[in-house]
Protein backbone atom coordinates (compact mmCIF):
# COMPACT_ATOMS: atom_id res chain seq x y z
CA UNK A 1 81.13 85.46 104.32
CA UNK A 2 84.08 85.87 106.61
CA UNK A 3 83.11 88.86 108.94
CA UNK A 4 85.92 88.82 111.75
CA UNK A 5 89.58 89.71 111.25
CA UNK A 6 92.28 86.86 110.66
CA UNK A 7 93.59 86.92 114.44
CA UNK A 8 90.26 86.21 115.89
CA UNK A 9 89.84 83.69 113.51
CA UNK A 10 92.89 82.18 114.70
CA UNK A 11 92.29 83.18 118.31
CA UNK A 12 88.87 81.09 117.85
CA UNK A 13 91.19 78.23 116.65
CA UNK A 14 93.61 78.43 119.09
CA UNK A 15 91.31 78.01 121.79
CA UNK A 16 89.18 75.41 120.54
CA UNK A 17 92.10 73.57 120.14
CA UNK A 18 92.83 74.13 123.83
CA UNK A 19 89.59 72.69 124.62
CA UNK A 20 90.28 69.52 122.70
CA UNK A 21 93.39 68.91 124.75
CA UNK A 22 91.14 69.67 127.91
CA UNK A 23 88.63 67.14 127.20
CA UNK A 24 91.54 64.78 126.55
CA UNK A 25 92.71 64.65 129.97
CA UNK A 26 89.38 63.90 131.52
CA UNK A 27 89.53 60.27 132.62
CA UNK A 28 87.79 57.72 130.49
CA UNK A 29 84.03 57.59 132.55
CA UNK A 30 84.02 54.26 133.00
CA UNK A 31 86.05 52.31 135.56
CA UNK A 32 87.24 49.81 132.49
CA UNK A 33 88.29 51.21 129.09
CA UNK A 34 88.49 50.03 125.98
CA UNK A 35 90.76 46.96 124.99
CA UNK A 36 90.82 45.74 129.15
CA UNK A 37 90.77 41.93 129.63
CA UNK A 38 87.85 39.88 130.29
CA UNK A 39 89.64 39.43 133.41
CA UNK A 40 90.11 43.09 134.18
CA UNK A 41 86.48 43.74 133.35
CA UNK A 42 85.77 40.75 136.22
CA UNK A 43 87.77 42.32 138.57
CA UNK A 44 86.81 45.54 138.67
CA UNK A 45 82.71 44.51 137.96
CA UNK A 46 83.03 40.97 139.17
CA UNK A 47 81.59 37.90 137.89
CA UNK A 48 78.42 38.59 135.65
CA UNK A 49 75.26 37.34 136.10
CA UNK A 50 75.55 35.41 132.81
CA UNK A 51 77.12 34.97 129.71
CA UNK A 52 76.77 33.87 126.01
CA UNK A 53 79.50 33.67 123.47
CA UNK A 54 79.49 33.30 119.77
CA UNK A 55 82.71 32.70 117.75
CA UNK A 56 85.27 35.15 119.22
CA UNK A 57 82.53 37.92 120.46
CA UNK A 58 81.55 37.23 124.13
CA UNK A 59 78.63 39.44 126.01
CA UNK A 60 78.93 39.12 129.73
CA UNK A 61 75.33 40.13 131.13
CA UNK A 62 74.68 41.92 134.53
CA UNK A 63 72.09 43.51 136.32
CA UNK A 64 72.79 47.12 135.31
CA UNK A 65 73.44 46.24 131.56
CA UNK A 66 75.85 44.24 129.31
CA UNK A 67 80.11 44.12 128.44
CA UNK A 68 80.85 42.89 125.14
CA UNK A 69 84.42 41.36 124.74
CA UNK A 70 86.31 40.77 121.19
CA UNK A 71 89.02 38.32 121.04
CA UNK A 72 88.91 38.41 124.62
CA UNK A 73 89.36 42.32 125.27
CA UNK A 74 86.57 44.78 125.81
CA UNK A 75 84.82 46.72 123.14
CA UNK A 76 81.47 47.80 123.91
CA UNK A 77 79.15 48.79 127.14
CA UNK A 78 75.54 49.05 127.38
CA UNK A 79 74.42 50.06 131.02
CA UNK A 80 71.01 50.97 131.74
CA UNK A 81 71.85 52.85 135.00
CA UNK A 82 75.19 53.08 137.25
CA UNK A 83 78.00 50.51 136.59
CA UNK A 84 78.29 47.28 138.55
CA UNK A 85 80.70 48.15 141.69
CA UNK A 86 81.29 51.55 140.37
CA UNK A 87 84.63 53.08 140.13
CA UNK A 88 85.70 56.09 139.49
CA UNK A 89 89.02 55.76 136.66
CA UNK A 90 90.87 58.18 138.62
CA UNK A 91 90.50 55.83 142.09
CA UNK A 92 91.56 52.70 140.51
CA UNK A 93 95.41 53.65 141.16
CA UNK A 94 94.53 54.70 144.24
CA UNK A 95 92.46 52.16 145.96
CA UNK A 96 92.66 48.38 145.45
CA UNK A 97 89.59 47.16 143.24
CA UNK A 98 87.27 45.20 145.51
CA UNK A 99 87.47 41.32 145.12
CA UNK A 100 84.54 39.56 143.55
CA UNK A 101 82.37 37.28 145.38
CA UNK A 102 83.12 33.94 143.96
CA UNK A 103 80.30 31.10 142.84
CA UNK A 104 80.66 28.16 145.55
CA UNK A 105 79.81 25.98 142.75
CA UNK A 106 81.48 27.17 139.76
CA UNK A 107 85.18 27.02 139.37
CA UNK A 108 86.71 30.28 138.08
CA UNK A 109 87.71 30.42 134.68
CA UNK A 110 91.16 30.46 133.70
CA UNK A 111 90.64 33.68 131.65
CA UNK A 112 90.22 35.23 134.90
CA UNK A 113 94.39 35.95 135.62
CA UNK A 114 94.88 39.19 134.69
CA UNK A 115 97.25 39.46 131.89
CA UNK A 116 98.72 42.55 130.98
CA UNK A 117 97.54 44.58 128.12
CA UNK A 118 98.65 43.62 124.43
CA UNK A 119 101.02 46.39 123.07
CA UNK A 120 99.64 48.36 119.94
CA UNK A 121 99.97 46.66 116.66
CA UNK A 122 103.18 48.34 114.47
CA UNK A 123 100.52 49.29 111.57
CA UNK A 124 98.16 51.51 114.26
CA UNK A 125 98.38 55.12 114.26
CA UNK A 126 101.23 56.64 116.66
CA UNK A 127 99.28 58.02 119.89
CA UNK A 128 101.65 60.83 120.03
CA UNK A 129 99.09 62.74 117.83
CA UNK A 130 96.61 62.47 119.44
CA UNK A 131 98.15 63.47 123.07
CA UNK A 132 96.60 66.09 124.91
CA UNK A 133 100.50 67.54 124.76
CA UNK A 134 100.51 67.68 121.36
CA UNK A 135 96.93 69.64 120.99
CA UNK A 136 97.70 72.16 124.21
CA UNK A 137 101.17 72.89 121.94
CA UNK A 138 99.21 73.44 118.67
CA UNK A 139 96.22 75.83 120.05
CA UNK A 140 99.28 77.54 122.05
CA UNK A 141 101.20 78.59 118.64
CA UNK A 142 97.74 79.34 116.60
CA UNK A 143 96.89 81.71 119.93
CA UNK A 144 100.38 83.40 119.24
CA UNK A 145 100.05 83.64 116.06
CA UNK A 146 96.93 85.26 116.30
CA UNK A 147 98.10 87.63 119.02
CA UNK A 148 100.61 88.82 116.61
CA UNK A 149 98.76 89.34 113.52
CA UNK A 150 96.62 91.52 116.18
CA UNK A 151 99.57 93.53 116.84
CA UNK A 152 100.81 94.01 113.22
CA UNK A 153 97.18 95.34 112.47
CA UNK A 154 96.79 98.02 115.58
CA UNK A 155 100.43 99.22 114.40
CA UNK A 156 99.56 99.90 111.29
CA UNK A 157 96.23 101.15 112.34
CA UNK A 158 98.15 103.81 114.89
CA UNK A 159 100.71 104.47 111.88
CA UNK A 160 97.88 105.62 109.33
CA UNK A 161 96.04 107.29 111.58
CA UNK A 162 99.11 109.67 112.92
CA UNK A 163 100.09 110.03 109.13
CA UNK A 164 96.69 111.15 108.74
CA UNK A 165 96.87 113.84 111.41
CA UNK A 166 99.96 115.16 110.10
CA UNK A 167 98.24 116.38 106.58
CA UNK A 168 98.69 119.78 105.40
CA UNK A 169 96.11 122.49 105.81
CA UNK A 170 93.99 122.17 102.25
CA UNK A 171 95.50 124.73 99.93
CA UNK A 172 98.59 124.54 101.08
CA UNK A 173 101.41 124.48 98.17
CA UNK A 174 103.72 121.61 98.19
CA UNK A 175 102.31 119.48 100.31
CA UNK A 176 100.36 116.31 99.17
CA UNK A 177 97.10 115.61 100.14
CA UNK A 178 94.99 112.70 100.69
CA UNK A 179 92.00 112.59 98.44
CA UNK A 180 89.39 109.55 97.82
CA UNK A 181 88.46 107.45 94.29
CA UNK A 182 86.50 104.60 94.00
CA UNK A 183 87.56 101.16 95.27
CA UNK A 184 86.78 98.05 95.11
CA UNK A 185 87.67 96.21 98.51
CA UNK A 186 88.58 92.24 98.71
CA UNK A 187 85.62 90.02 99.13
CA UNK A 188 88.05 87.48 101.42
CA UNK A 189 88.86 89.67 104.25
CA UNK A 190 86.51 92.01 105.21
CA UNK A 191 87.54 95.52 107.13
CA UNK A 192 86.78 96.12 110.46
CA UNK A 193 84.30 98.63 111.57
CA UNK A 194 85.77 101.53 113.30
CA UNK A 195 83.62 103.56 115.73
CA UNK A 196 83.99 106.45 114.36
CA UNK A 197 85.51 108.83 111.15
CA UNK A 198 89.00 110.33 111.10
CA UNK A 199 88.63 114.08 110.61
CA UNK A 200 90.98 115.92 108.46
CA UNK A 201 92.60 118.90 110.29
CA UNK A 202 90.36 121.76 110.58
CA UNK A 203 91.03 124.87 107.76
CA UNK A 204 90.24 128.88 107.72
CA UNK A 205 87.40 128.88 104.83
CA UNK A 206 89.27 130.46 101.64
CA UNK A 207 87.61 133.55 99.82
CA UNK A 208 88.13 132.13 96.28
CA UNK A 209 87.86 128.86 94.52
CA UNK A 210 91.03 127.06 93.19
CA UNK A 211 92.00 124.02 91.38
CA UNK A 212 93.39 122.45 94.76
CA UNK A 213 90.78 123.06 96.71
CA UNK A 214 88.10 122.05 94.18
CA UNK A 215 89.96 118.28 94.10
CA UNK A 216 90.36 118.24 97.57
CA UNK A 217 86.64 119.24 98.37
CA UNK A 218 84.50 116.01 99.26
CA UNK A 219 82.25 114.55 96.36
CA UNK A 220 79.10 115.85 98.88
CA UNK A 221 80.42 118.57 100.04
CA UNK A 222 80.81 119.31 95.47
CA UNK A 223 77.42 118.62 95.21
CA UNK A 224 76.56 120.86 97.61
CA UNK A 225 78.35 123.54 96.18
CA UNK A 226 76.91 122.95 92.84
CA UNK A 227 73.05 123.76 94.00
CA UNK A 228 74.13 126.85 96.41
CA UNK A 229 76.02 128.44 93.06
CA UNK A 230 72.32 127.43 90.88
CA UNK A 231 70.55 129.37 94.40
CA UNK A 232 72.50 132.51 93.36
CA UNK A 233 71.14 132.72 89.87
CA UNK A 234 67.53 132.70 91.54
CA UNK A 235 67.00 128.68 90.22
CA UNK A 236 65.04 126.58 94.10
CA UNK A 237 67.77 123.78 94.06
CA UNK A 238 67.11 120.75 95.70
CA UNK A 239 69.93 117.80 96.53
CA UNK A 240 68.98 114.12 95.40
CA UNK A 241 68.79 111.76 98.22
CA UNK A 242 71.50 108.73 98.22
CA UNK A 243 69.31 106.47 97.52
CA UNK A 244 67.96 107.76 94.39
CA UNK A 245 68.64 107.99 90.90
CA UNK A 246 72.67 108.44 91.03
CA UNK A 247 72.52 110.34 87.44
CA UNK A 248 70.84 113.03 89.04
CA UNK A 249 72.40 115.27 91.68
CA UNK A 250 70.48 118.15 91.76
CA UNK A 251 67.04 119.10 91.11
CA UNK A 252 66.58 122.48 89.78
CA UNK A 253 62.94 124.70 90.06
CA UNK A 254 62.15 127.43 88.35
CA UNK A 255 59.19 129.61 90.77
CA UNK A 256 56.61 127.99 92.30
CA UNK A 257 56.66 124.63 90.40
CA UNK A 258 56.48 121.01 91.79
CA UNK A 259 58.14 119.64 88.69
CA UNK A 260 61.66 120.26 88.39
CA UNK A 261 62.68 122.61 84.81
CA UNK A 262 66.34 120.99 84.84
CA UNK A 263 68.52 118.41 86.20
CA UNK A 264 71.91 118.65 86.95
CA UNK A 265 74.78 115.44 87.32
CA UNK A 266 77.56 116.49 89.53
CA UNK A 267 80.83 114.92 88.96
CA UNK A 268 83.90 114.26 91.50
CA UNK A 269 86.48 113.33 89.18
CA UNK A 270 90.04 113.59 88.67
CA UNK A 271 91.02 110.41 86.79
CA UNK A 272 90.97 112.15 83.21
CA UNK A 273 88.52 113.44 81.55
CA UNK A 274 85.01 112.93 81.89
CA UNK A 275 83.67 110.13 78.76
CA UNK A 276 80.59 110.10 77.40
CA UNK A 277 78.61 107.40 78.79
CA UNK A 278 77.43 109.76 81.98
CA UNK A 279 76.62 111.96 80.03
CA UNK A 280 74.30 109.86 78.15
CA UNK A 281 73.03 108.49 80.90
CA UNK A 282 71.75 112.39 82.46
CA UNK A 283 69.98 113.06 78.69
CA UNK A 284 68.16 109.67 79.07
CA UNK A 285 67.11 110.35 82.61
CA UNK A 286 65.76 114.29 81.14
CA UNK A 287 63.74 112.33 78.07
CA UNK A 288 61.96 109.53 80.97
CA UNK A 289 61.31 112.44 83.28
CA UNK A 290 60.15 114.72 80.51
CA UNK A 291 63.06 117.41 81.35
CA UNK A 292 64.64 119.62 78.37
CA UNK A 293 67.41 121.06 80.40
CA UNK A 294 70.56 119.37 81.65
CA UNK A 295 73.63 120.32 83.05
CA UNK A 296 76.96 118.26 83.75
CA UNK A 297 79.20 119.63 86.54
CA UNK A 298 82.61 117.89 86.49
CA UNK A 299 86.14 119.09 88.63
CA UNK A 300 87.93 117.92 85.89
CA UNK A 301 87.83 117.99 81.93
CA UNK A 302 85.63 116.09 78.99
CA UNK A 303 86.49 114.27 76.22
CA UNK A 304 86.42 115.59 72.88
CA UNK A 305 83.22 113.15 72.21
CA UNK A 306 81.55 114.84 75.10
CA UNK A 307 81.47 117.70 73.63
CA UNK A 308 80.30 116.66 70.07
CA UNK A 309 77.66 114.81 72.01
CA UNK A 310 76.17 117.25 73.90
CA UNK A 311 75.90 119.58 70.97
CA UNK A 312 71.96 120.51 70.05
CA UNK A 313 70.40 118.52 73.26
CA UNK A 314 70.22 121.84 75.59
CA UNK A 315 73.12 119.74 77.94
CA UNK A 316 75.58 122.47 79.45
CA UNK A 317 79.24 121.21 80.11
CA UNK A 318 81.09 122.47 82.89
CA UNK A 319 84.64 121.66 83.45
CA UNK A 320 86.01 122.43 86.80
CA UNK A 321 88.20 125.09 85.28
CA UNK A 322 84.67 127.09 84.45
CA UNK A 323 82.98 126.22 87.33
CA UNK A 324 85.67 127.63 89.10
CA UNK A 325 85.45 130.79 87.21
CA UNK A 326 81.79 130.52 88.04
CA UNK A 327 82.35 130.94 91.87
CA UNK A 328 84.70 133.54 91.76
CA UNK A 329 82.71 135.53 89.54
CA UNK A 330 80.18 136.14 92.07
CA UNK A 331 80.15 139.09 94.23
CA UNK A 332 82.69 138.58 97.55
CA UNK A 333 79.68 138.78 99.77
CA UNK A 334 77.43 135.51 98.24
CA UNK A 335 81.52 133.95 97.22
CA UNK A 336 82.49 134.17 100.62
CA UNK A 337 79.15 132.53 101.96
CA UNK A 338 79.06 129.99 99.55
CA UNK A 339 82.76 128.97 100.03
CA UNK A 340 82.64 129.02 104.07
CA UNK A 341 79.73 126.63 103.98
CA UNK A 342 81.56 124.50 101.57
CA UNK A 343 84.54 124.12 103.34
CA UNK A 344 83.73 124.45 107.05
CA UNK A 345 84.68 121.14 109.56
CA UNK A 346 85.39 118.20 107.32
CA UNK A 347 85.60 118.90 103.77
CA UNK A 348 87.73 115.77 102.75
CA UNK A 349 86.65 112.68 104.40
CA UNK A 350 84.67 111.02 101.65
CA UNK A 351 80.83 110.67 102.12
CA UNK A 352 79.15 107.44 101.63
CA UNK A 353 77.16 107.28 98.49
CA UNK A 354 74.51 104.83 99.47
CA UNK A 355 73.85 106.41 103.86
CA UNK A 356 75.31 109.26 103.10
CA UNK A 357 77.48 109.21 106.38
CA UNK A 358 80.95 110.17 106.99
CA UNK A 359 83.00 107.16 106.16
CA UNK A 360 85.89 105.89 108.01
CA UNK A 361 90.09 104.78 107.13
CA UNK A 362 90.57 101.30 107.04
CA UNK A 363 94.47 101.18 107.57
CA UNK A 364 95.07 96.88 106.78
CA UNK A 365 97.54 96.78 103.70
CA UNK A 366 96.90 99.54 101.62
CA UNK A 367 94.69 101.76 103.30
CA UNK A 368 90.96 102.72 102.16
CA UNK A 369 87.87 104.51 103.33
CA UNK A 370 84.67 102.31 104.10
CA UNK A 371 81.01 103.19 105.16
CA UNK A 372 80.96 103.54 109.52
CA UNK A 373 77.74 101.05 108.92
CA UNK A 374 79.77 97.74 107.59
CA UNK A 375 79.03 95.26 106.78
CA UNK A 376 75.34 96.77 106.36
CA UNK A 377 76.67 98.84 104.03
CA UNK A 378 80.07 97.70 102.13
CA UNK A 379 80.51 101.33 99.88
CA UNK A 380 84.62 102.10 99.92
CA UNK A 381 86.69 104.20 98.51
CA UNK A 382 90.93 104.36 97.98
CA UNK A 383 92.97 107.00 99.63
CA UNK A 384 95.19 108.35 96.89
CA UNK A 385 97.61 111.50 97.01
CA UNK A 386 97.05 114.08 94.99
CA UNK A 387 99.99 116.53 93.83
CA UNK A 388 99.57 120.20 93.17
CA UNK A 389 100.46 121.23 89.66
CA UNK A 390 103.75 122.91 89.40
C-alpha cells in the first residue's frame, strides 16, 4: 500500500541516490585495490612471508592474513586484523610508499617492476555509469522533480480551498453549491490527511424547508432532522450509531418500551429516484427484528416499483417533496426549532459514515472529501455542484 504522496516518494529517491554517490567517493579501505600488480601489492605490503601458486591463481601469505592474485593482478584479501604496513588510500599520493626490506638471500623476482595498470577490456561496462557524477546528477533531478510535484499539489490545494470559501450562503438563488455523493477514491495514490475539515461559510437558520436547502443539508445533519420531525408527533426517536446496521437510521419508541415499534431508513439522495433494493433491504431488517412498521425518508423521488412494492407491508414512502411539506406544516414555534438545529455551524461538509466525524477536501486532481482519520478509515465522498431548478 503506497501511503505517502508521489514527491516524497521521489524526494526519498532522490536522496538515496545522493547517498549512493556519497559512498562512491569514499576511498577504497584498503591501501591496494582491486586489479593492482603483484608488484604494487609488494610495494605497498612488502614481500610476504610466503607464497604458493597454482596455475594462474597465486596467494601471497603474511602475518596479518592472505592476497590472492589472478593472472598476476589482485583479486581477493583476507586479513585477520590491520593490513601489513598500513596505508591509508588517500596518503598513497601523498607520501612515498615505504620500501620493503629485501631477503639477503633471495633475489627479487622480476614481477616485482611495477608495471602500469592494464586498460579496461573494450567489452567491459563504461565506468561513466557508475561515477559518483553521474548518481549526484540523477538524485539531483529526481529531488527537483519531486520539489515540483510538491508545489503543483499545495497550489491546487490553496486553489480549492479559496474556491471553497467563496461559496454562496445555502439558499441562495443562482449560485451553485457544492454538495457530496459517494466516491470511490484510487487505490494507487492515496490522499493525504489534512489536519483538519474545511467549514462551509456560516448561514442565518431559515424558517421554512425548501428543495435547496434539503439537498444541500448534510446526509447527518438529514438524519437528524428526520427523528426531531418523528419527536414532534410524540414517537422517543433514537439515531443509529455508524457502526450499525446502515438500513436503519432511526429507531422509533412508542412510551415506555425498550423495543423499538418502527424503524425508519433515511435517504441522502439526489441521483434519481430512489430503486427498490433499499427498500427491500429496511422490510427485511423489520421481519429479523420482529418490527411491523417502516418508514423510508428520501430528499429525492422513488421509482414507480417502489411504490408497487411497498404496497400492503405497512412501509411509508416519503419523497423529499412531502417531507418537506411535513416540516413546514408544523407550527412556526417547533419549525423554527427544528430547522435552527438543523442548519446551525456546518450543515454541508459531509459526515463520515463509518466515525461519524467531519470529513475533510482532498484537492489532488479532481477534488473529494475523505474521513480526517485516513488511512484508518478510507470512507470518501465526490464534491459535485448542484444547480437550483429554474
Amino acid at each position: 500500500m503506497w501511503t505517502f504522496r508521489l514527491s516524497t516518494k521521489l524526494a526519498i529517491v532522490g536522496l538515496a541516490l545522493s547517498l549512493i554517490a556519497a559512498a562512491q567517493e569514499v576511498p577504497w579501505r584498503y591501501a591496494v585495490k582491486p586489479g593492482d600488480s603483484r608488484a604494487q601489492v609488494v610495494q605497498i605490503y612488502g614481500e610476504p612471508k610466503s607464497a604458493a601458486r597454482t596455475g594462474n591463481r597465486e596467494v601471497l601469505l603474511y602475518p596479518e592474513g592472505r592476497v590472492v592474485l589472478q593472472d598476476g593482478k589482485l583479486v581477493e584479501l583476507h586479513f585477520t586484523q590491520a593490513e601489513p604496513r598500513f596505508v591509508y588510500a588517500q596518503d598513497r599520493a601523498a607520501k612515498p610508499p615505504v620500501p620493503a626490506p629485501t631477503a639477503p638471500a633471495t633475489p627479487a623476482p622480476t614481477s616485482v617492476s611495477v608495471t602500469p595498470p592494464e586498460p579496461p577490456h573494450p567489452s567491459s561496462p563504461p565506468h561513466d555509469w557508475f561515477a559518483a557524477g553521474t548518481w549526484l546528477v540523477i538524485g539531483g533531478v529526481v529531488l527537483v522533480l519531486g520539489f515540483l510535484f510538491w508545489l503543483k499539489n499545495r497550489l491546487a490545494q490553496e486553489f480549492a480551498v479559496t474556491s471553497l470559501r467563496t461559496l454562496p450562503a445555502p439558499g441562495e438563488s443562482g449560485q451553485p453549491n457544492v454538495m457530496p455523493r459517494p466516491h470511490k477514491t484510487s487505490s494507487l495514490v492515496s490522499p493525504v490527511p489534512a489536519s483538519a475539515p474545511i467549514p462551509f461559510p456560516a448561514a442565518k437558520p431559515p424558517t421554512k424547508l425548501t428543495p435547496q436547502l434539503l439537498q444541500e443539508l448534510d446526509w447527518k445533519r438529514f438524519d437528524e432532522l428526520v427523528a426531531a420531525s418523528f419527536r414532534v408527533d410524540e414517537w422517543r426517536a433514537e439515531l443509529a450509531k455508524p457502526d450499525e446496521d446502515g438500513d436503519v437510521d432511526v429507531y422509533l419508541y412508542r412510551g415506555g418500551g425498550s423495543q423499538p415499534s418502527a424503524y425508519v431508513h433515511c435517504k441522502s439522495w439526489h441521483d434519481g429516484p430512489v430503486g427498490a433494493k433499499p427498500v427491500r433491504a429496511l422490510f427485511g431488517v423489520m421481519a429479523a427484528g420482529g418490527v411491523s412498521e417502516g418508514w423510508f425518508v428520501a430528499t429525492g423521488d422513488f421509482a414507480p416499483e417502489v411504490l408497487e412494492y411497498a404496497t400492503g407491508k405497512n412501509l411509508h414512502l416519503l419523497t423529499g417533496g412531502q417531507f418537506i411539506e411535513r416540516i413546514n406544516a408544523l407550527p412556526s414555534g417547533p419549525r423554527t426549532k427544528l430547522l435552527a438545529e438543523a442548519f446551525k455551524g456546518d450543515c454541508r461538509t459531509p459526515t463520515c459514515p463509518r466515525c461519524g466525524v467531519k470529513m475533510v477536501l482532498r484537492p489532488e486532481g479532481q477534488p473529494y472529501w475523505s474521513c480526517a482519520n485516513y488511512p484508518r478509515c478510507r470512507a470518501s465522498y465526490a464534491v459535485r455542484v448542484v444547480r437550483p431548478k429554474g
